[in-house]
Protein backbone atom coordinates (compact mmCIF):
# COMPACT_ATOMS: atom_id res chain seq x y z
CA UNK A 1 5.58 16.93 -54.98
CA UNK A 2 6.46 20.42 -54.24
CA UNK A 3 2.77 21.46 -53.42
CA UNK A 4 2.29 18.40 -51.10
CA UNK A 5 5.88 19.36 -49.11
CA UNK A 6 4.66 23.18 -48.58
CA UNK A 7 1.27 21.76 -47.06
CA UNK A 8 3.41 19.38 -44.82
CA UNK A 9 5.75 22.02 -43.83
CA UNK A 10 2.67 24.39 -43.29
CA UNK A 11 0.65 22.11 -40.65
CA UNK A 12 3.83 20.96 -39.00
CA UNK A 13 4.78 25.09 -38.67
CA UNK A 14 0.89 26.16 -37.71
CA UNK A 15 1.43 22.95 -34.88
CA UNK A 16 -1.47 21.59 -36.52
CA UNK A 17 0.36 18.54 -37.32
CA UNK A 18 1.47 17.96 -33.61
CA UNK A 19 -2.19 17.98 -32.31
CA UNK A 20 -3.83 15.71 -34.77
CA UNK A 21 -1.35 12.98 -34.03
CA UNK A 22 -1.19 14.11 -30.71
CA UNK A 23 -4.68 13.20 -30.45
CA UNK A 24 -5.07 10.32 -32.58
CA UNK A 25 -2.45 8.75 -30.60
CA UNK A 26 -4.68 9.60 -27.23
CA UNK A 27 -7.58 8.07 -28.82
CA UNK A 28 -5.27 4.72 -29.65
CA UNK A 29 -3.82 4.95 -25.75
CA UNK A 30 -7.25 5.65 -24.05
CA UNK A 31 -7.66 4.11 -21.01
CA UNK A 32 -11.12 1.67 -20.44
CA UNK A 33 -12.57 -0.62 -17.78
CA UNK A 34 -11.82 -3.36 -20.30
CA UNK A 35 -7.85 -2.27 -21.19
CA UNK A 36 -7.74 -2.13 -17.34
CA UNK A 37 -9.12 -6.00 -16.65
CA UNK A 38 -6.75 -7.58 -19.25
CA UNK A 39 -3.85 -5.75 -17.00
CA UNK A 40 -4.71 -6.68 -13.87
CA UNK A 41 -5.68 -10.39 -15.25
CA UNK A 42 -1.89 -10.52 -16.15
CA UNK A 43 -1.00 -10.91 -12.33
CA UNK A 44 -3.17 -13.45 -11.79
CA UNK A 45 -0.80 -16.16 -12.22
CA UNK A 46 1.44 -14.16 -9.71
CA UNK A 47 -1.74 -15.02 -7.21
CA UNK A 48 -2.70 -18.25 -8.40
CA UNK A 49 -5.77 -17.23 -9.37
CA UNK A 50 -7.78 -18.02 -12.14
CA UNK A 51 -9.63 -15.32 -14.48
CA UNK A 52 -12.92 -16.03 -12.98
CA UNK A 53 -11.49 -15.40 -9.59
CA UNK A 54 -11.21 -11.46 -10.64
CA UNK A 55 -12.77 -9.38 -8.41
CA UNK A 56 -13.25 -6.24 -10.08
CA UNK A 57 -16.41 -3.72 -9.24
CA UNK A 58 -19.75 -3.06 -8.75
CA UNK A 59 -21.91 -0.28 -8.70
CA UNK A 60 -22.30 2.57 -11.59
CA UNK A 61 -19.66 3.11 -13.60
CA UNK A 62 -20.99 6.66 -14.66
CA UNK A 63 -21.01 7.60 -10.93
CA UNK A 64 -19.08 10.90 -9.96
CA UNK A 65 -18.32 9.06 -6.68
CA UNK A 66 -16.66 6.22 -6.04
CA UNK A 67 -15.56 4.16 -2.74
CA UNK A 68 -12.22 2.30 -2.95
CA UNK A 69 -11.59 -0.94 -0.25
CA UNK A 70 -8.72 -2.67 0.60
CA UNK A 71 -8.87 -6.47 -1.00
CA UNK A 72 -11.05 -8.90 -1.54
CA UNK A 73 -12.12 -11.09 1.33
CA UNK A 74 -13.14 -15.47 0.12
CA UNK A 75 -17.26 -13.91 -0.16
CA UNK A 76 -16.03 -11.19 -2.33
CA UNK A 77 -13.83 -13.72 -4.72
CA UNK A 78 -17.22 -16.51 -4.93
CA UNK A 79 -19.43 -13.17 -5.56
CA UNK A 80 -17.30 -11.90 -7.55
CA UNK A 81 -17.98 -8.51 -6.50
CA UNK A 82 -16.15 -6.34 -3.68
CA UNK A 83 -17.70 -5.66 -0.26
CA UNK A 84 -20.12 -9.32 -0.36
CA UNK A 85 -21.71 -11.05 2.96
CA UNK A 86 -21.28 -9.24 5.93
CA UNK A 87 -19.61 -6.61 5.07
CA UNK A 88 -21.14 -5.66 2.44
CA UNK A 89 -24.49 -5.77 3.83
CA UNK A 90 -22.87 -3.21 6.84
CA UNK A 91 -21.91 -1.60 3.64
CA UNK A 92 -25.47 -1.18 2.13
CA UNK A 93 -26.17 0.10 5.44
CA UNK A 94 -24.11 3.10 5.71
CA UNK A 95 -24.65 3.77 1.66
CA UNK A 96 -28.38 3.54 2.82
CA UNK A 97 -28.04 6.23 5.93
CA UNK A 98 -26.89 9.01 3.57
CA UNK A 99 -29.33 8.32 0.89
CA UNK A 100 -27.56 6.24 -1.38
CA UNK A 101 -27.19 2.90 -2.73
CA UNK A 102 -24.87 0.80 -5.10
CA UNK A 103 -26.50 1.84 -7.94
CA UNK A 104 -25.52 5.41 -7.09
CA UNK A 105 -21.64 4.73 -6.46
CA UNK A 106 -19.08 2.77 -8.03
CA UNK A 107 -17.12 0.14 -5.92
CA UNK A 108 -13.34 -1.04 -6.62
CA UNK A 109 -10.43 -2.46 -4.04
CA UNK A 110 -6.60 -1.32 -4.68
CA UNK A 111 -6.31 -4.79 -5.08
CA UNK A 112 -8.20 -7.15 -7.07
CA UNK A 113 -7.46 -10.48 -6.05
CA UNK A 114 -8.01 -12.22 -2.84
CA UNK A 115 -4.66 -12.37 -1.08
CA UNK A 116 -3.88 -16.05 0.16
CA UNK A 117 -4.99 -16.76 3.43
CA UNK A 118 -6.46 -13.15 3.50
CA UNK A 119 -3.14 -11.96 4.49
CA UNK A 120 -2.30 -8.23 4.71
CA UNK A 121 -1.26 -5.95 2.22
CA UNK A 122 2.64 -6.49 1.02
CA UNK A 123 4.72 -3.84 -0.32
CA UNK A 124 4.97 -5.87 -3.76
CA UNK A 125 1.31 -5.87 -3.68
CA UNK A 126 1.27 -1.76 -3.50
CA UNK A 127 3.80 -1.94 -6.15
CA UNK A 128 2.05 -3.92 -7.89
CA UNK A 129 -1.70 -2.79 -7.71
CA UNK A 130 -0.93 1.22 -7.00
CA UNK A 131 -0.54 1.98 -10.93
CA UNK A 132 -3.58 0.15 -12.11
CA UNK A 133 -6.33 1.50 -8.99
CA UNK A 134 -4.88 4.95 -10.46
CA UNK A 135 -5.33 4.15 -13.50
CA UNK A 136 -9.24 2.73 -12.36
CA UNK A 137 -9.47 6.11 -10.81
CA UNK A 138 -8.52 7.92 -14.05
CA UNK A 139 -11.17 5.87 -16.29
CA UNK A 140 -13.75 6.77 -13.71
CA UNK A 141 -13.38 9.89 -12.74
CA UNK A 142 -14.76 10.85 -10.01
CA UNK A 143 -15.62 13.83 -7.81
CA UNK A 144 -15.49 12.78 -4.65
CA UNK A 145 -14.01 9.32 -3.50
CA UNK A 146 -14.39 7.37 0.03
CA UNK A 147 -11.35 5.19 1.02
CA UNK A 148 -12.39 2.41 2.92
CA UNK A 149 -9.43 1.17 4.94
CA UNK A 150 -5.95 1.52 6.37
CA UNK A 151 -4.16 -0.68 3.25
CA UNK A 152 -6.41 1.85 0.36
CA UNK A 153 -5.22 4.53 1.97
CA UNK A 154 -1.38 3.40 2.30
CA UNK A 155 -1.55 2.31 -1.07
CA UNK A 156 -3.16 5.68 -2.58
CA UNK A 157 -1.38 8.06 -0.61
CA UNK A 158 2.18 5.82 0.74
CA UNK A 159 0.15 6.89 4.19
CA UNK A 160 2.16 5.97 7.38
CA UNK A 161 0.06 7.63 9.73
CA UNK A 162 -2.55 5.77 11.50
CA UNK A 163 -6.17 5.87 9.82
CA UNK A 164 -7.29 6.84 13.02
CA UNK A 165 -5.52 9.87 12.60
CA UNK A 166 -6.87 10.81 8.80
CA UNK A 167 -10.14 9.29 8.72
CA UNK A 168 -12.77 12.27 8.00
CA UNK A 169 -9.91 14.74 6.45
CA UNK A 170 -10.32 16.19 2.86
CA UNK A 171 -7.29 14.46 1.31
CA UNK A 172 -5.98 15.50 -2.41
CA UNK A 173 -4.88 12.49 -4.54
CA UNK A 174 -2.90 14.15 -7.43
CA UNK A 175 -2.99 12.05 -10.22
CA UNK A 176 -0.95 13.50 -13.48
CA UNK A 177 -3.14 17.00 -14.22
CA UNK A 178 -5.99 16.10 -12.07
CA UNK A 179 -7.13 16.20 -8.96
CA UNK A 180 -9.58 14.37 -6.44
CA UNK A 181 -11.12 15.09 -3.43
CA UNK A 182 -10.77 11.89 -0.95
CA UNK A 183 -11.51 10.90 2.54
CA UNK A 184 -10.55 8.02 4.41
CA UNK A 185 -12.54 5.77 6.90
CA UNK A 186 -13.04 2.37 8.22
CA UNK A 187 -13.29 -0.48 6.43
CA UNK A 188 -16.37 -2.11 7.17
CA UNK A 189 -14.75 -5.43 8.40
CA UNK A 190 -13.49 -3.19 10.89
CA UNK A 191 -16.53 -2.13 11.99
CA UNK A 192 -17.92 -5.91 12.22
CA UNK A 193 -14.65 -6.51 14.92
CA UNK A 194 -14.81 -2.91 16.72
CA UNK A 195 -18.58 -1.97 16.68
CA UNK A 196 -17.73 1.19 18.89
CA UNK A 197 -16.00 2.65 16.28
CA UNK A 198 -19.12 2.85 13.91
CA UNK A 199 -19.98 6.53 15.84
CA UNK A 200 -16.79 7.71 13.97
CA UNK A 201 -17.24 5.90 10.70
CA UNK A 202 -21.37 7.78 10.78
CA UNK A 203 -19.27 11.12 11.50
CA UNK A 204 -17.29 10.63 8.72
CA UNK A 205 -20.28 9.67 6.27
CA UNK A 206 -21.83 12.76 7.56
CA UNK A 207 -19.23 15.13 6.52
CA UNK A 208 -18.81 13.04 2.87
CA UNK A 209 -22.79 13.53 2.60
CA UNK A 210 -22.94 17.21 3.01
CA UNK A 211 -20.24 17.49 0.25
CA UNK A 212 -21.98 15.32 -1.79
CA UNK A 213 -24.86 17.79 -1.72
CA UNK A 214 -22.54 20.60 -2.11
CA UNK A 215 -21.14 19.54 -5.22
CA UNK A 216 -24.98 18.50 -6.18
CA UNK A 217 -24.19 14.88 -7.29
CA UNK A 218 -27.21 13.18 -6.40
């Protein structure tokens, strides 16, 4: 008994002890695309929605970039995939004009659930949706991430100025120890209902291209 105490007192003093729990209880906590769906399924009832009304992602989940979107629009919830129909075909497009594709990105919304009557974004909806896309951004990891929308980037960064404003900036979205690289631009719907602004949205692609080459991830 008095052997097995001085090896217990000798990890917990060498702080050995601390880090093997320390990490067992990491690997118990992990975070994974899975955990995260059985979450965000427990608001569904808060929506009315049904499980197999989750809209949840698309694209590579091994991707160092990801694009985040407001909500889900009625295509998006029968697809069951974000950015569907028209927008996401305007999507493909700009994906396409710097040499990329879905296959190459991974796709999310802050929210993942079509809001009723495809109202705007509520502040209970940031409430309740802002820990979990963290948490989505967290299991992905990314290097670079393109926010696509004036309610992503209020919801990722409490943002009150106009997107107008911080579309094509380098934003930093701290998240615990880490750090990512974001910029914001228009949501593609918004380009479908103000075609002149696509000159900006192409600008801003531009500048998220050359850093894409910088940091060599594709």
């Amino acid at each position: 008994m008095q052997n097995n105490k001085n090896i217990f007192e000798f990890y917990q003093s060498s702080g050995l002890y601390d880090r093997v729990i320390f990490k067992n209880k990491n690997k118990k906590n992990s975070l994974t695309l899975e955990k995260l769906k059985v979450r965000i399924l427990s608001l569904k009832n808060i929506y009315s929605k049904q499980s197999h009304q989750l809209v949840f992602s698309d694209g590579n989940s091994k991707s160092k970039i990801m694009l985040i979107g407001d909500s889900p629009g009625i295509s998006d919830e029968i697809d069951g995939k974000p950015f569907s129909k028209d927008a996401g075909l305007l999507l493909d497009k700009m994906l396409e004009a710097i040499s990329l594709n879905r296959n190459k990105v991974y796709i999310t919304n802050v929210v993942n659930f079509r809001l009723p009557d495809n109202r705007k974004l509520s502040e209970n909806d940031i409430v309740n949706f802002q820990p979990l896309i963290l948490d989505h951004i967290k299991i992905i990891n990314p290097k670079l991430i393109m926010i696509l929308g004036s309610a992503a980037l209020k919801t990722l960064f409490n943002e009150q100025q106009s997107i107008t404003k911080i579309r094509g900036k380098w934003l930093k979205l701290r998240i615990n120890n880490y750090t990512y690289s974001c910029m914001s631009s228009y949501h593609p719907n918004f380009l479908i209902r103000q075609p002149s602004q696509k000159k900006f949205a192409w600008s801003d692609l531009q500048e998220f291209r050359d850093r894409i080459l910088k940091e060599k991830l594709c």
